[in-house]
Protein backbone atom coordinates (compact mmCIF):
# COMPACT_ATOMS: atom_id res chain seq x y z
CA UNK A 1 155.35 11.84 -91.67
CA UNK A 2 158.68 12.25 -90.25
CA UNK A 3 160.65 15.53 -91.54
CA UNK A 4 164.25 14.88 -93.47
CA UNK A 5 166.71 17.60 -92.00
CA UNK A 6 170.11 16.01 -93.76
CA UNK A 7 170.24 19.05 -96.05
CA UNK A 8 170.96 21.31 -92.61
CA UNK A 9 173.92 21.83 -91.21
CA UNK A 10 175.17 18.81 -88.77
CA UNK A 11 174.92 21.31 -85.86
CA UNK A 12 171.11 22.29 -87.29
CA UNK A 13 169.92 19.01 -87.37
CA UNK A 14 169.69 18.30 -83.71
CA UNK A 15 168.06 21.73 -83.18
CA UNK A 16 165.46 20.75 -85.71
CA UNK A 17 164.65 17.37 -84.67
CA UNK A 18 164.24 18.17 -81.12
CA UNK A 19 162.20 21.41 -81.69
CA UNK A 20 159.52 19.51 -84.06
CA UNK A 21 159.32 16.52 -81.18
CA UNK A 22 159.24 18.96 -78.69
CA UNK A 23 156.05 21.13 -80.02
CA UNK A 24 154.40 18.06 -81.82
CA UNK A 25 154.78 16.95 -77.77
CA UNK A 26 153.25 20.30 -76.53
CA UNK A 27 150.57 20.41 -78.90
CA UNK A 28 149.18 16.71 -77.97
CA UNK A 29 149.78 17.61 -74.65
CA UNK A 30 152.17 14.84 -73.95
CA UNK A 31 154.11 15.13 -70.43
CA UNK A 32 156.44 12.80 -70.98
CA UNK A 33 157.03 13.24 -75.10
CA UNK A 34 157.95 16.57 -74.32
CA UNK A 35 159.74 16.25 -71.14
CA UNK A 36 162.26 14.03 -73.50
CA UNK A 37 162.01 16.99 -76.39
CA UNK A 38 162.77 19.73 -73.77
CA UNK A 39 165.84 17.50 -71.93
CA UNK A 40 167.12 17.03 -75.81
CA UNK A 41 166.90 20.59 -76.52
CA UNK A 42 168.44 21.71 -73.39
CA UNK A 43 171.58 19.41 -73.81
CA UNK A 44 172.41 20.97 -76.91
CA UNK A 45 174.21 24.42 -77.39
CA UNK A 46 171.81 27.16 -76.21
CA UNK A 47 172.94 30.17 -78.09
CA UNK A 48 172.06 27.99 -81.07
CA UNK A 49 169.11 26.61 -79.61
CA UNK A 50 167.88 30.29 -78.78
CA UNK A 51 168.33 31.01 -82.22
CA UNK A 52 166.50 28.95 -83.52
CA UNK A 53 163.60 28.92 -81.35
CA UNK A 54 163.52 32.70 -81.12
CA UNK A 55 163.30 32.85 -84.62
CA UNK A 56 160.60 30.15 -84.98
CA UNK A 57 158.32 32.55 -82.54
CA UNK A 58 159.11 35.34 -84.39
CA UNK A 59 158.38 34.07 -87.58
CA UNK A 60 154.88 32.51 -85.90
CA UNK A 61 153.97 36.28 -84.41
CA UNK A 62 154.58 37.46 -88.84
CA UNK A 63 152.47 35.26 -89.66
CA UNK A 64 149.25 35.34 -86.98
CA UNK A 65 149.65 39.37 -87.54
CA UNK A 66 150.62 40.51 -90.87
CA UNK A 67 149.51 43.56 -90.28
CA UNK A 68 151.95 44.04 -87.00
CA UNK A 69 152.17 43.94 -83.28
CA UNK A 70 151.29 46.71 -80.85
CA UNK A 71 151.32 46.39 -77.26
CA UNK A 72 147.73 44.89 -77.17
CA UNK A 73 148.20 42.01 -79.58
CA UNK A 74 151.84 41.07 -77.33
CA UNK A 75 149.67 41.24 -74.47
CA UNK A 76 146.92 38.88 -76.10
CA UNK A 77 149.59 36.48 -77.43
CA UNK A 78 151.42 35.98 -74.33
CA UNK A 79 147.74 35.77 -71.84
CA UNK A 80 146.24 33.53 -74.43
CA UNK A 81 149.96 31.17 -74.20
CA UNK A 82 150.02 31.03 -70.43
CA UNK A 83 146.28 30.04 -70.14
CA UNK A 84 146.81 27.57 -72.89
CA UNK A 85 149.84 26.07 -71.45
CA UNK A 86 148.43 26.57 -67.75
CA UNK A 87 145.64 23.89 -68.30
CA UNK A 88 148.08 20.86 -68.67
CA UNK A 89 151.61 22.34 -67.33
CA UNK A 90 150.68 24.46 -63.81
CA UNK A 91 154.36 25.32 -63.60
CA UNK A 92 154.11 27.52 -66.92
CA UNK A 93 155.88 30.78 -65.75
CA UNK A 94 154.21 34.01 -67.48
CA UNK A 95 157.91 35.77 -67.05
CA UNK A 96 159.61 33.39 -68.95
CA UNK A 97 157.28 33.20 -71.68
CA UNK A 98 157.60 37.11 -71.55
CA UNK A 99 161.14 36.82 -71.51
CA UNK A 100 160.87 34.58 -74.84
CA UNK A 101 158.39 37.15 -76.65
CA UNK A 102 160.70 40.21 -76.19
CA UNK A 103 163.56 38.14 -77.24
CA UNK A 104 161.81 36.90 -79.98
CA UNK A 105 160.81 40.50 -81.17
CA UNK A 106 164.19 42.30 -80.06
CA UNK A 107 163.10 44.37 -77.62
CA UNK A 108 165.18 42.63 -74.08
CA UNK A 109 166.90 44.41 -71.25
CA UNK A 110 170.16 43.97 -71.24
CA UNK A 111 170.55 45.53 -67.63
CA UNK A 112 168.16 43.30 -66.25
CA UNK A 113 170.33 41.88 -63.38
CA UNK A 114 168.46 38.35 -62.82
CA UNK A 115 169.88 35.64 -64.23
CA UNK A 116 168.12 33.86 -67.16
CA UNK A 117 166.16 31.07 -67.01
CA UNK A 118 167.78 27.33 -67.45
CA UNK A 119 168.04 26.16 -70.96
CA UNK A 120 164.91 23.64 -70.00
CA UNK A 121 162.81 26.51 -68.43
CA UNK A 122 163.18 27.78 -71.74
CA UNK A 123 162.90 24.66 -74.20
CA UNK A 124 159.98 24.19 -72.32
CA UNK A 125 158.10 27.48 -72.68
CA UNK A 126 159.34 28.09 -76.41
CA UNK A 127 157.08 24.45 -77.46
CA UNK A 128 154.50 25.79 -75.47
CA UNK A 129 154.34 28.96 -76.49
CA UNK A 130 154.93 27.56 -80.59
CA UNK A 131 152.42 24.98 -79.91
CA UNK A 132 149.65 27.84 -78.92
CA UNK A 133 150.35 29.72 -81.83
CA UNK A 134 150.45 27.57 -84.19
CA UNK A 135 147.31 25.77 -83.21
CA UNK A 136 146.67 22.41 -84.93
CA UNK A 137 149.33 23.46 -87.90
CA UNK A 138 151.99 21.37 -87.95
CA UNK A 139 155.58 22.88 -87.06
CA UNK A 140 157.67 21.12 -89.57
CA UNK A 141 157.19 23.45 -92.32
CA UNK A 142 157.58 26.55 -89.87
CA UNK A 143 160.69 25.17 -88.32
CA UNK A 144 162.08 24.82 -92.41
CA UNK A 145 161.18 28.14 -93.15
CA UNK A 146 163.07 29.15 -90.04
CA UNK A 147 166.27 27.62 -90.66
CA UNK A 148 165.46 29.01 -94.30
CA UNK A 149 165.16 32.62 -92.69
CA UNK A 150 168.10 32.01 -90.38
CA UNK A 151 170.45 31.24 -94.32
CA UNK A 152 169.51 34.18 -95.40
CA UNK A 153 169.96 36.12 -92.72
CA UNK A 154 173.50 34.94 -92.75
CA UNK A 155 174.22 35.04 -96.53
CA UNK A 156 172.97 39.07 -95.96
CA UNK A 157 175.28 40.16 -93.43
């Protein structure tokens, strides 16, 4: 069942589309399904993209600990996502899916003086890393209730 998005935004829609391919992709472990996601995702604008995908992990990490996250359960999320990923993608980098973590939980270095990852490095990782968490659930309804949480977030400030 393919997911309507004309009740986002025109700029959302892409965002959405290309997400759900893209982890749909990583979760069947399909090279070359995802390899088109991640080049869609990557052409589009990546503050928005970032957004959106950080927010998506986030709201993943609320919901596979309600109770919270300490250092431990970060630790297990992010080993458990680069062995997952390693089995079919060998080039899965456990900084960048680090990098998307922090980001996704607020806590980044802003005086880190490497330069971030491509836009496709990190289309890449965030499927992968959604696709581990969310197991065999499907991502449509996560990715609604992010652009849901991303509304309110902007009707509230």
């Amino acid at each position: 069942m393919e997911q309507n998005w004309r009740h986002l935004p025109p700029p959302a829609r892409p965002i959405a589309v290309a997400a759900v391919a893209a982890v749909d992709a990583a979760q069947r472990h399909d090279e070359p399904d995802l390899t088109a996601a991640v080049d869609d995702l990557a052409a589009l604008d990546p503050a928005q993209t970032g957004l959106v995908l950080g927010t998506l992990v986030r709201l993943l990490l609320e919901d596979t600990h309600p109770d919270g996250l300490d250092g431990e359960a970060v630790r297990g999320v992010l080993e458990r996502g680069v062995r997952a990923a390693a089995q079919w993608q060998p080039e899965v980098d456990p900084h960048v899916m680090l990098l998307l973590l922090a980001g996704a939980l607020g806590v980044t270095d802003e005086g880190d003086d490497e330069p971030p990852p491509k836009p496709g490095t990190l289309a890449r990782h965030s499927a992968l890393l959604v696709a581990d968490l969310l197991g065999p659930r499907p991502v449509g309804p996560f990715v609604a209730a992010t652009f849901t949480e991303l509304e309110r977030a902007q009707l509230n400030d």
